[in-house]
N, C-alpha and C. Protein backbone atom coordinates (compact mmCIF):
# COMPACT_ATOMS: atom_id res chain seq x y z
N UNK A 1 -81.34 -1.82 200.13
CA UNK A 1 -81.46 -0.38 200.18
C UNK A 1 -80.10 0.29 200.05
N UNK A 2 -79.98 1.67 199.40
CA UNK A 2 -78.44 2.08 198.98
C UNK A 2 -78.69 3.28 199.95
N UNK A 3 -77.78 2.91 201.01
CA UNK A 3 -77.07 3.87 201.65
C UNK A 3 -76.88 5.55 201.31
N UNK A 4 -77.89 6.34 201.57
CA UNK A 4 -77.67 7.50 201.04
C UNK A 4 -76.57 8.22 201.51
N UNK A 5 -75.33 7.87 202.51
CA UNK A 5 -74.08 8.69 202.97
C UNK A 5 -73.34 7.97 201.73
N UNK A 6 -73.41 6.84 201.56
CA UNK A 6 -72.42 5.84 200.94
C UNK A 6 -72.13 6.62 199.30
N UNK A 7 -73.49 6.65 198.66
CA UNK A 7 -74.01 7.61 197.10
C UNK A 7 -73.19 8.75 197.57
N UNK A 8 -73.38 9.47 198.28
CA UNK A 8 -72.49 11.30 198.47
C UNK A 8 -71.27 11.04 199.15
N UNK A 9 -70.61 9.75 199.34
CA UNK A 9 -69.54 9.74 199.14
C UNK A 9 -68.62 9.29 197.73
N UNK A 10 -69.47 8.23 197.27
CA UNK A 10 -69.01 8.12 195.84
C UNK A 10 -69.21 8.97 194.88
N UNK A 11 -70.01 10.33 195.18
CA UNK A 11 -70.58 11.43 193.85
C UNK A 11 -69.03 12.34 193.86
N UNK A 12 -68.63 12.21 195.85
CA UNK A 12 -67.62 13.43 195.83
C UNK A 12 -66.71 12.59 195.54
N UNK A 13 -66.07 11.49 195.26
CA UNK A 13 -64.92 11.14 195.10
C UNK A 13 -65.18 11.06 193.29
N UNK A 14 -65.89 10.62 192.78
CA UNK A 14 -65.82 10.66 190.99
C UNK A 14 -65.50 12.05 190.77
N UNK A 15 -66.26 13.01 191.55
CA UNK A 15 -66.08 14.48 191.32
C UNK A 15 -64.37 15.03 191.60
N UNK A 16 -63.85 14.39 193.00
CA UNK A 16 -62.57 15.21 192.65
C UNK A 16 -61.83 14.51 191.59
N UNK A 17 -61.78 13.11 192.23
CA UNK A 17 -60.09 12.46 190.42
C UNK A 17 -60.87 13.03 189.14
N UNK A 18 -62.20 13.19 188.85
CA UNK A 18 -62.59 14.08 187.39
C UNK A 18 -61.51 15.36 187.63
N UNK A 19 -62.14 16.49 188.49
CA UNK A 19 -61.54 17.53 188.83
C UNK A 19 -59.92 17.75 188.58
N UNK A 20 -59.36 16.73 189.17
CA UNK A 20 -58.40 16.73 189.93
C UNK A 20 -56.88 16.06 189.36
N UNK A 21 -57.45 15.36 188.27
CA UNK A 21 -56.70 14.06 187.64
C UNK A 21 -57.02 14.13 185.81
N UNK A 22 -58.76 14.71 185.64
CA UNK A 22 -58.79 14.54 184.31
C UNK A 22 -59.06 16.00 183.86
N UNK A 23 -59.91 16.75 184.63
CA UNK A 23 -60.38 18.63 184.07
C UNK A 23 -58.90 19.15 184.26
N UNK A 24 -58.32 18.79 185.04
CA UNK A 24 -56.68 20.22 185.71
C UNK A 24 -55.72 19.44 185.33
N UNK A 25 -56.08 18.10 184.60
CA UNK A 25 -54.55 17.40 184.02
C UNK A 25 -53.87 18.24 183.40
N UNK A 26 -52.57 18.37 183.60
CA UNK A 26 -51.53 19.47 182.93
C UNK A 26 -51.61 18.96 181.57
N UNK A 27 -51.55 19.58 180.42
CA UNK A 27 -51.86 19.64 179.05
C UNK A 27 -50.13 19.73 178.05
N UNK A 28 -49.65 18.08 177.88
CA UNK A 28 -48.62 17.94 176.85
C UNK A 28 -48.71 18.70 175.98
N UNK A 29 -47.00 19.63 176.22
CA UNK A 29 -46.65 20.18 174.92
C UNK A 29 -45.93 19.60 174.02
N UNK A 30 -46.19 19.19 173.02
CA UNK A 30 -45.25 18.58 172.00
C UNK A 30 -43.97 19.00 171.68
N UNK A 31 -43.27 19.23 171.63
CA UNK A 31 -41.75 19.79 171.07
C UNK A 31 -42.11 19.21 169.64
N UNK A 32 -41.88 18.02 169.55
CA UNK A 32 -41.66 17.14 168.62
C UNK A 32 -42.64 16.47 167.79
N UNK A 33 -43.11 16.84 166.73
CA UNK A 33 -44.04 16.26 165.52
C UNK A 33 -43.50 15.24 164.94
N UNK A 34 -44.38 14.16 164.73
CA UNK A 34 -43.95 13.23 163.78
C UNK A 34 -44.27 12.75 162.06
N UNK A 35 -43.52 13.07 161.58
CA UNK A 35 -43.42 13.07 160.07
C UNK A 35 -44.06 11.44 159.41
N UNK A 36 -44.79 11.30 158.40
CA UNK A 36 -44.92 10.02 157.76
C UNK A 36 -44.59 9.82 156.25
N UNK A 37 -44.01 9.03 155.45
CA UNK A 37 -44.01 8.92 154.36
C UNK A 37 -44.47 7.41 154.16
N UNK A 38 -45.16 7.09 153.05
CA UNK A 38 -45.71 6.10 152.14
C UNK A 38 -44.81 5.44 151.37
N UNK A 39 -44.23 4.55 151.60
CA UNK A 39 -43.22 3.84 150.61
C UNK A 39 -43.65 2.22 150.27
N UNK A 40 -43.35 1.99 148.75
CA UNK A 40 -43.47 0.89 148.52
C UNK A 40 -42.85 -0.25 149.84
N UNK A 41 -42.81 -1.55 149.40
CA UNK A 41 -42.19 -2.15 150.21
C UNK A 41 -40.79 -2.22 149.77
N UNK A 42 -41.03 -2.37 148.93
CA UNK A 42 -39.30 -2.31 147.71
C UNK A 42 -38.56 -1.12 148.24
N UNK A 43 -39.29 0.37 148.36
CA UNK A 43 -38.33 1.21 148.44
C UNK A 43 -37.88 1.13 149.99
N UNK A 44 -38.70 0.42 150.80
CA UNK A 44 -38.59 0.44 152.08
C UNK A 44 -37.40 -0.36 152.74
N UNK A 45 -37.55 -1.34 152.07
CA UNK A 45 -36.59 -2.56 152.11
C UNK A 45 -34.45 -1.98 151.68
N UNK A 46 -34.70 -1.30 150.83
CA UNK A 46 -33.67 -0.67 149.88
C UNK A 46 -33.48 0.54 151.26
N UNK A 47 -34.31 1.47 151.59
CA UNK A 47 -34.30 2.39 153.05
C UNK A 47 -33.57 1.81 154.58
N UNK A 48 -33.84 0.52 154.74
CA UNK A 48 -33.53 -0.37 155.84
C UNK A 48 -31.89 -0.43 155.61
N UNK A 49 -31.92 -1.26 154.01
CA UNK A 49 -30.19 -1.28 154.17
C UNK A 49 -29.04 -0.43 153.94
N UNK A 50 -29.90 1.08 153.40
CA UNK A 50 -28.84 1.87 153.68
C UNK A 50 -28.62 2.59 154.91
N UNK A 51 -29.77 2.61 155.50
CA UNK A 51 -29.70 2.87 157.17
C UNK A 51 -28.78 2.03 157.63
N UNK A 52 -28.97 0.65 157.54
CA UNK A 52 -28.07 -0.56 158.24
C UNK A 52 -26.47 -0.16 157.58
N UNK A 53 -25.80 0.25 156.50
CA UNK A 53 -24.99 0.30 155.86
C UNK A 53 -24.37 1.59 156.66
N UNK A 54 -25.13 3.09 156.89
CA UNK A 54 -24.34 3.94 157.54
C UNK A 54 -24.83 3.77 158.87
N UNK A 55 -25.26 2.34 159.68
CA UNK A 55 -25.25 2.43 160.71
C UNK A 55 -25.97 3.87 161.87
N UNK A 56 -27.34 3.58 161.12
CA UNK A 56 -28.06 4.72 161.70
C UNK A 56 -29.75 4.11 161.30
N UNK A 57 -30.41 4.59 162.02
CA UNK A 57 -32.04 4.22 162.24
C UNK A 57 -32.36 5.19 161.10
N UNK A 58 -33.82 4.75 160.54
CA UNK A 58 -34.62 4.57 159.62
C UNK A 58 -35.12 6.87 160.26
N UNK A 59 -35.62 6.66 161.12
CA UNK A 59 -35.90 8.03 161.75
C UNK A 59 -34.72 8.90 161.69
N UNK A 60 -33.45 8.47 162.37
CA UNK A 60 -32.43 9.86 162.11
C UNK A 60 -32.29 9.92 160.36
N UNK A 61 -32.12 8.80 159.63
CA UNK A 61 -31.82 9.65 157.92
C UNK A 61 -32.87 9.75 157.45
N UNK A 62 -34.12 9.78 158.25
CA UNK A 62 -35.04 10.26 157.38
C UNK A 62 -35.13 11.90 157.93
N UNK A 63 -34.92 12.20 159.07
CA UNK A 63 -34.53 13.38 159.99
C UNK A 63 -33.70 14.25 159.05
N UNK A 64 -32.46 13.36 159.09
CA UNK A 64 -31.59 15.23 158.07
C UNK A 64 -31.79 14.88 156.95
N UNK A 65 -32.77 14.01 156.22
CA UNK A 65 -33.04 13.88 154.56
C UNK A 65 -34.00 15.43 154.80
N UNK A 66 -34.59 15.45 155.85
CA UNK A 66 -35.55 16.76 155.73
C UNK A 66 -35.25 18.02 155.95
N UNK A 67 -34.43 17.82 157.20
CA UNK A 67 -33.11 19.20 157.57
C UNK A 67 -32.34 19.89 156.49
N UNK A 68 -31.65 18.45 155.58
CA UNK A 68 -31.04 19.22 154.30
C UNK A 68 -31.73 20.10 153.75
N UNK A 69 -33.31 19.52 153.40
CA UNK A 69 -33.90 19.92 152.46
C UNK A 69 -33.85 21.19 152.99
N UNK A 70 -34.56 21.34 153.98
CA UNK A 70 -35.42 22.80 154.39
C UNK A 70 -34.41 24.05 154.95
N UNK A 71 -33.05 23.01 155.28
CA UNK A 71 -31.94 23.93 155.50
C UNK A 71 -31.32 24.96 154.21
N UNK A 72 -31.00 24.01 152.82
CA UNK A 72 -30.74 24.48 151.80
C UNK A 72 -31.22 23.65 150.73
N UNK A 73 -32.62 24.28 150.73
CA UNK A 73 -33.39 23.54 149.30
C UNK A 73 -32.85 23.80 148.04
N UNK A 74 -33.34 22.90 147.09
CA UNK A 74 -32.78 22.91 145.78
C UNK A 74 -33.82 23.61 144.68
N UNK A 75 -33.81 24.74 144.53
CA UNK A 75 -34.83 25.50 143.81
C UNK A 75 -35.57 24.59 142.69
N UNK A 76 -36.49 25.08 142.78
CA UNK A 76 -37.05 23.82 141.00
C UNK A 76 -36.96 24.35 139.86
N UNK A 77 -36.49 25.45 139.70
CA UNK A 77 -35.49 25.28 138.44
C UNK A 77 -34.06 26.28 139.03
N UNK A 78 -33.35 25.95 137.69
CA UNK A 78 -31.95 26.21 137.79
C UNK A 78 -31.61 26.78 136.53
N UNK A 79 -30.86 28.10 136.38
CA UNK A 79 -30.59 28.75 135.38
C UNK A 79 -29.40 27.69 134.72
N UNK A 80 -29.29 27.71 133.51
CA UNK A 80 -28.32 27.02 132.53
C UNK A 80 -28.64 26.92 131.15
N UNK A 81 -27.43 25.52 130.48
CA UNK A 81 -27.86 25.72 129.22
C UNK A 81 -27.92 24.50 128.87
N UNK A 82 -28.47 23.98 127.89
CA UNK A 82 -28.51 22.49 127.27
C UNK A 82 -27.44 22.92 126.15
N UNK A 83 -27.00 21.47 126.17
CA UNK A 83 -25.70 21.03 125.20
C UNK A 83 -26.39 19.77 124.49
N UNK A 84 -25.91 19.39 123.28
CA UNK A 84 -26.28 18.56 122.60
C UNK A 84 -24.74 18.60 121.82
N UNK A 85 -24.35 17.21 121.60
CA UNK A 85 -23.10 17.24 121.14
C UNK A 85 -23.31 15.55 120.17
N UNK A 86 -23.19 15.96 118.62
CA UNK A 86 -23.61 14.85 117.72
C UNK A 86 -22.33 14.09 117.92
N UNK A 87 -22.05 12.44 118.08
CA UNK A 87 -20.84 11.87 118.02
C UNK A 87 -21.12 10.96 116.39
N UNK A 88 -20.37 11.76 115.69
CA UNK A 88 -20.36 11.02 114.38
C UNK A 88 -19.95 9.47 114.07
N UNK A 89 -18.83 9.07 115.02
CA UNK A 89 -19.00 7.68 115.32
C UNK A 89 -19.51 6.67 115.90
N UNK A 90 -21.03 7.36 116.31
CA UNK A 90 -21.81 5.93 117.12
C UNK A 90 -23.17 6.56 116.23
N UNK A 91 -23.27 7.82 115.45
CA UNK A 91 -24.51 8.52 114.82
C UNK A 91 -25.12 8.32 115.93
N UNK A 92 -25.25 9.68 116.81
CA UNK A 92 -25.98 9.83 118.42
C UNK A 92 -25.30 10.63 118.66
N UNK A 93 -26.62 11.48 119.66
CA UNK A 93 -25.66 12.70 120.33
C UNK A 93 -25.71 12.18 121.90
N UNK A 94 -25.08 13.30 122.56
CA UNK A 94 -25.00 13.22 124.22
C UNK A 94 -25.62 14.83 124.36
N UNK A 95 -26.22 14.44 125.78
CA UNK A 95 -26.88 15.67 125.86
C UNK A 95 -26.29 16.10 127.49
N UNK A 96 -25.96 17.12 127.62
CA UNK A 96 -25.36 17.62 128.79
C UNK A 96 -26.14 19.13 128.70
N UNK A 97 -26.12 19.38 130.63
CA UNK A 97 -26.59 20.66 131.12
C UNK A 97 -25.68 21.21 131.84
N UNK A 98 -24.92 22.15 131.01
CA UNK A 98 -24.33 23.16 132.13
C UNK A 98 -24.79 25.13 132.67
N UNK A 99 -24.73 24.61 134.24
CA UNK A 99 -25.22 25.77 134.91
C UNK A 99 -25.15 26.81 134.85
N UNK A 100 -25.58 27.77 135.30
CA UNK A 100 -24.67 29.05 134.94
C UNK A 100 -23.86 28.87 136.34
N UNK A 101 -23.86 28.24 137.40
CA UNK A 101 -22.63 28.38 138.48
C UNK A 101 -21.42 27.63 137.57
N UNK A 102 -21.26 26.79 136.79
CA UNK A 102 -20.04 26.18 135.84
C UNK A 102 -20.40 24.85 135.94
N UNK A 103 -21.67 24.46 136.66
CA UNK A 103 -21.23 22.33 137.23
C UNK A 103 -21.60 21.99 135.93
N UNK A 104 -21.04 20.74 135.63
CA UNK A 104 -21.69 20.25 134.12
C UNK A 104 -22.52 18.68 134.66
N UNK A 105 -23.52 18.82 134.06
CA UNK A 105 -24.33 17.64 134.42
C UNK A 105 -24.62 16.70 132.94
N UNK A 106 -24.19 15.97 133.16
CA UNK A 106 -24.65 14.62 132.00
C UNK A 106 -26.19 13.46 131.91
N UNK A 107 -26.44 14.33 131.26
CA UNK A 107 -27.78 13.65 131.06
C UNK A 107 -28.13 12.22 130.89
N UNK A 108 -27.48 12.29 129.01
CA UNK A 108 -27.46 11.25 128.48
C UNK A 108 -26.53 11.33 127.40
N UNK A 109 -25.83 9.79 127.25
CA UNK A 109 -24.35 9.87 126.32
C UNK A 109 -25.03 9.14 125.57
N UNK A 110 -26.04 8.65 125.13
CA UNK A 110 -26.42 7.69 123.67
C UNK A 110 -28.07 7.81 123.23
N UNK A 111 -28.37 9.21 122.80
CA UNK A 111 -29.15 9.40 122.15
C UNK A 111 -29.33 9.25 120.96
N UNK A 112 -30.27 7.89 120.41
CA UNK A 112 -30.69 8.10 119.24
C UNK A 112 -30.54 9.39 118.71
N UNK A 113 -30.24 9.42 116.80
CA UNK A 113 -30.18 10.19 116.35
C UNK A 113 -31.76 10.95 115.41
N UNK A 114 -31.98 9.27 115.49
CA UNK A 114 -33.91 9.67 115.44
C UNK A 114 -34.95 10.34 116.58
N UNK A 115 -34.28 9.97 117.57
CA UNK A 115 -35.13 10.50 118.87
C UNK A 115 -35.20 12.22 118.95
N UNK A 116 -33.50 12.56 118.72
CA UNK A 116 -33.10 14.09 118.51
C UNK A 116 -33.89 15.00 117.29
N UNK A 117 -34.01 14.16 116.29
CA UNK A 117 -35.07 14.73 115.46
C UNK A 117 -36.04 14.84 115.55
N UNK A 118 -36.96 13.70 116.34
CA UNK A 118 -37.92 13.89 116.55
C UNK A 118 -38.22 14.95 117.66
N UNK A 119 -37.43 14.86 118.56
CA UNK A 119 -37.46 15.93 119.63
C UNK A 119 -37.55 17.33 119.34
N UNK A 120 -36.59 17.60 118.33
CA UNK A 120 -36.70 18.99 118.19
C UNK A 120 -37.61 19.34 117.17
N UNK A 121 -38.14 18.73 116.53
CA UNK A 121 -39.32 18.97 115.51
C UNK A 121 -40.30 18.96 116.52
N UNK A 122 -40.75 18.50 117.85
CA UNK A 122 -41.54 18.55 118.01
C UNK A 122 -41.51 20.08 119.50
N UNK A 123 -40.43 20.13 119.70
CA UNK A 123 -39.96 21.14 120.71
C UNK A 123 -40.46 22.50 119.23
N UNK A 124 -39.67 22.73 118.31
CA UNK A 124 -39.64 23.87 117.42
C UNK A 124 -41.68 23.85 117.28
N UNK A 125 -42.48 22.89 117.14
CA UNK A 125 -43.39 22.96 116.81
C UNK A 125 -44.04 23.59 118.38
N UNK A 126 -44.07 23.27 119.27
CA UNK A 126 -44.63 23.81 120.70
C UNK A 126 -44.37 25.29 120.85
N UNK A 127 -43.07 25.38 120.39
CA UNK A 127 -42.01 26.92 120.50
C UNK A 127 -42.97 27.82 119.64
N UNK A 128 -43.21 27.49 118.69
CA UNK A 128 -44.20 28.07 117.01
C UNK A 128 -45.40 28.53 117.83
N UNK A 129 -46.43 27.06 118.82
CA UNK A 129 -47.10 27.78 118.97
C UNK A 129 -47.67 28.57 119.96
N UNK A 130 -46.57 28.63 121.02
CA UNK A 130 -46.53 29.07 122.15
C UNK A 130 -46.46 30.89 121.82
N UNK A 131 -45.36 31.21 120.94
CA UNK A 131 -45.12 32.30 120.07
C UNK A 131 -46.23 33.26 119.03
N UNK A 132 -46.73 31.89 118.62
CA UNK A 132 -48.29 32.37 118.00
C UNK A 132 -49.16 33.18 119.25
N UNK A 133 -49.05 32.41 120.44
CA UNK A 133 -50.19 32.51 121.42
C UNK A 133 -49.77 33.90 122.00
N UNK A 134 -48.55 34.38 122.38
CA UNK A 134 -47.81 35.79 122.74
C UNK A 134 -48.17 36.58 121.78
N UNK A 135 -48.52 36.09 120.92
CA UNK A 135 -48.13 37.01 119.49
C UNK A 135 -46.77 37.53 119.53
N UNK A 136 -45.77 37.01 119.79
CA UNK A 136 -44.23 36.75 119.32
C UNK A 136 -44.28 37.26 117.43
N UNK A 137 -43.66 38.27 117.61
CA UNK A 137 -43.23 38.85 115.91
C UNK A 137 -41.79 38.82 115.78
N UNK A 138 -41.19 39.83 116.64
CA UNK A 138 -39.65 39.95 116.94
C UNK A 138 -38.48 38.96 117.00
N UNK A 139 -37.61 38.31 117.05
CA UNK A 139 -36.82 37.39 117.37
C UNK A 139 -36.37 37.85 119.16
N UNK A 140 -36.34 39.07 118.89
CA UNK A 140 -35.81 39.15 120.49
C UNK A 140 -36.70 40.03 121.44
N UNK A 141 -38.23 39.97 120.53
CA UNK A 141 -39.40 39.99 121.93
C UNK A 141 -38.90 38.73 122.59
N UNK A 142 -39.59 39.07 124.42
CA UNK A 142 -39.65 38.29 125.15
C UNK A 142 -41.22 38.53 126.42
N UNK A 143 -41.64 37.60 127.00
CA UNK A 143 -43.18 37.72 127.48
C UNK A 143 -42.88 38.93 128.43
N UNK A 144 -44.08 39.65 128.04
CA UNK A 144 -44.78 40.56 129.23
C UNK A 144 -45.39 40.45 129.81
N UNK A 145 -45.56 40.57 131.04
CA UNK A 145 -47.13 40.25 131.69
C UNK A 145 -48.05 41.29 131.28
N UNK A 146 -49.36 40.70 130.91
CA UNK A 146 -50.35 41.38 130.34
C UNK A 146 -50.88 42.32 131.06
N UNK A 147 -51.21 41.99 132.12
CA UNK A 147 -51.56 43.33 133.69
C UNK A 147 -50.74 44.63 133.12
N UNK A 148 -49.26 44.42 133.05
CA UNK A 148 -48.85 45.81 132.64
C UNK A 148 -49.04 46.57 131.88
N UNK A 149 -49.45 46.27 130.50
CA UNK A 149 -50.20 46.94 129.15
C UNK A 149 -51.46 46.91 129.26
N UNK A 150 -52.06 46.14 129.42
CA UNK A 150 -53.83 45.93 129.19
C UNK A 150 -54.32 47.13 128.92
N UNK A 151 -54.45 48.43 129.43
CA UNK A 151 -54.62 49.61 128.80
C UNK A 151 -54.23 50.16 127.64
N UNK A 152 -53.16 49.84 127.24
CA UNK A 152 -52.72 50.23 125.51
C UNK A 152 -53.50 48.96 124.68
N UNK A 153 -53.80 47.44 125.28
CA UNK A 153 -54.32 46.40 123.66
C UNK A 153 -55.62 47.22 123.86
């Protein structure tokens, strides 16, 4: 036979540690989120030893790899100009980008001279019909957004 004091003492004790321990448990605030990235094993491996090399854990340079970013991101594009420079003694050009801040960036120093042709025949052909699609007449029209006229076509 079960003790009916024994039952209403075990109902009130599940009832307070519920109460008391799991309903009024103070509720962790996080400060701190944790970030994940997906890496091959290769790139992971290559991650390990440059951590090991500046003598720092896998978490702090992955830490200010993100700080940099978000501190001073690198816009996705960048005003400048392409250079193409033919070297008559290897027949190949080099192709360099400089900014409009002045940095000069080097692309590539041994471009086929077939590749360059083909490139720009096929760049001038996209340009043609991108121009068609604006209806580009002018040499020095440039795009409007259509919202702004739509009442005058």
């Amino acid at each position: 036979m079960v003790n009916p004091g024994l039952t209403k003492i075990r109902m009130f004790i599940k009832c307070y540690v519920h109460n008391n321990y799991m309903v009024n448990k103070p509720t962790r605030v996080q400060e701190n989120k944790v970030v994940m990235a997906k890496l091959t094993r290769r790139d992971f491996i290559k991650l390990q030893k440059h951590c090991s090399i500046k003598k720092e854990t896998v978490n702090a340079v992955v830490k200010k790899a993100v700080m940099a970013e978000i501190e001073s991101p690198i816009p996705h594009m960048l005003a400048g100009r392409n250079i193409f420079i033919y070297n008559k003694y290897k027949d190949n050009y080099s192709w360099k980008v400089i900014l409009d801040n002045g940095l000069r960036i080097d692309i590539e120093d041994d471009l086929p001279a077939e590749y360059v042709t083909q490139l720009f025949d096929s760049l001038k052909q996209a340009v043609d019909e991108r121009n068609t699609y604006i209806k580009k007449q002018n040499k020095d029209g440039v795009p409007i957004p259509s919202k702004l006229v739509r009442k005058e076509l």
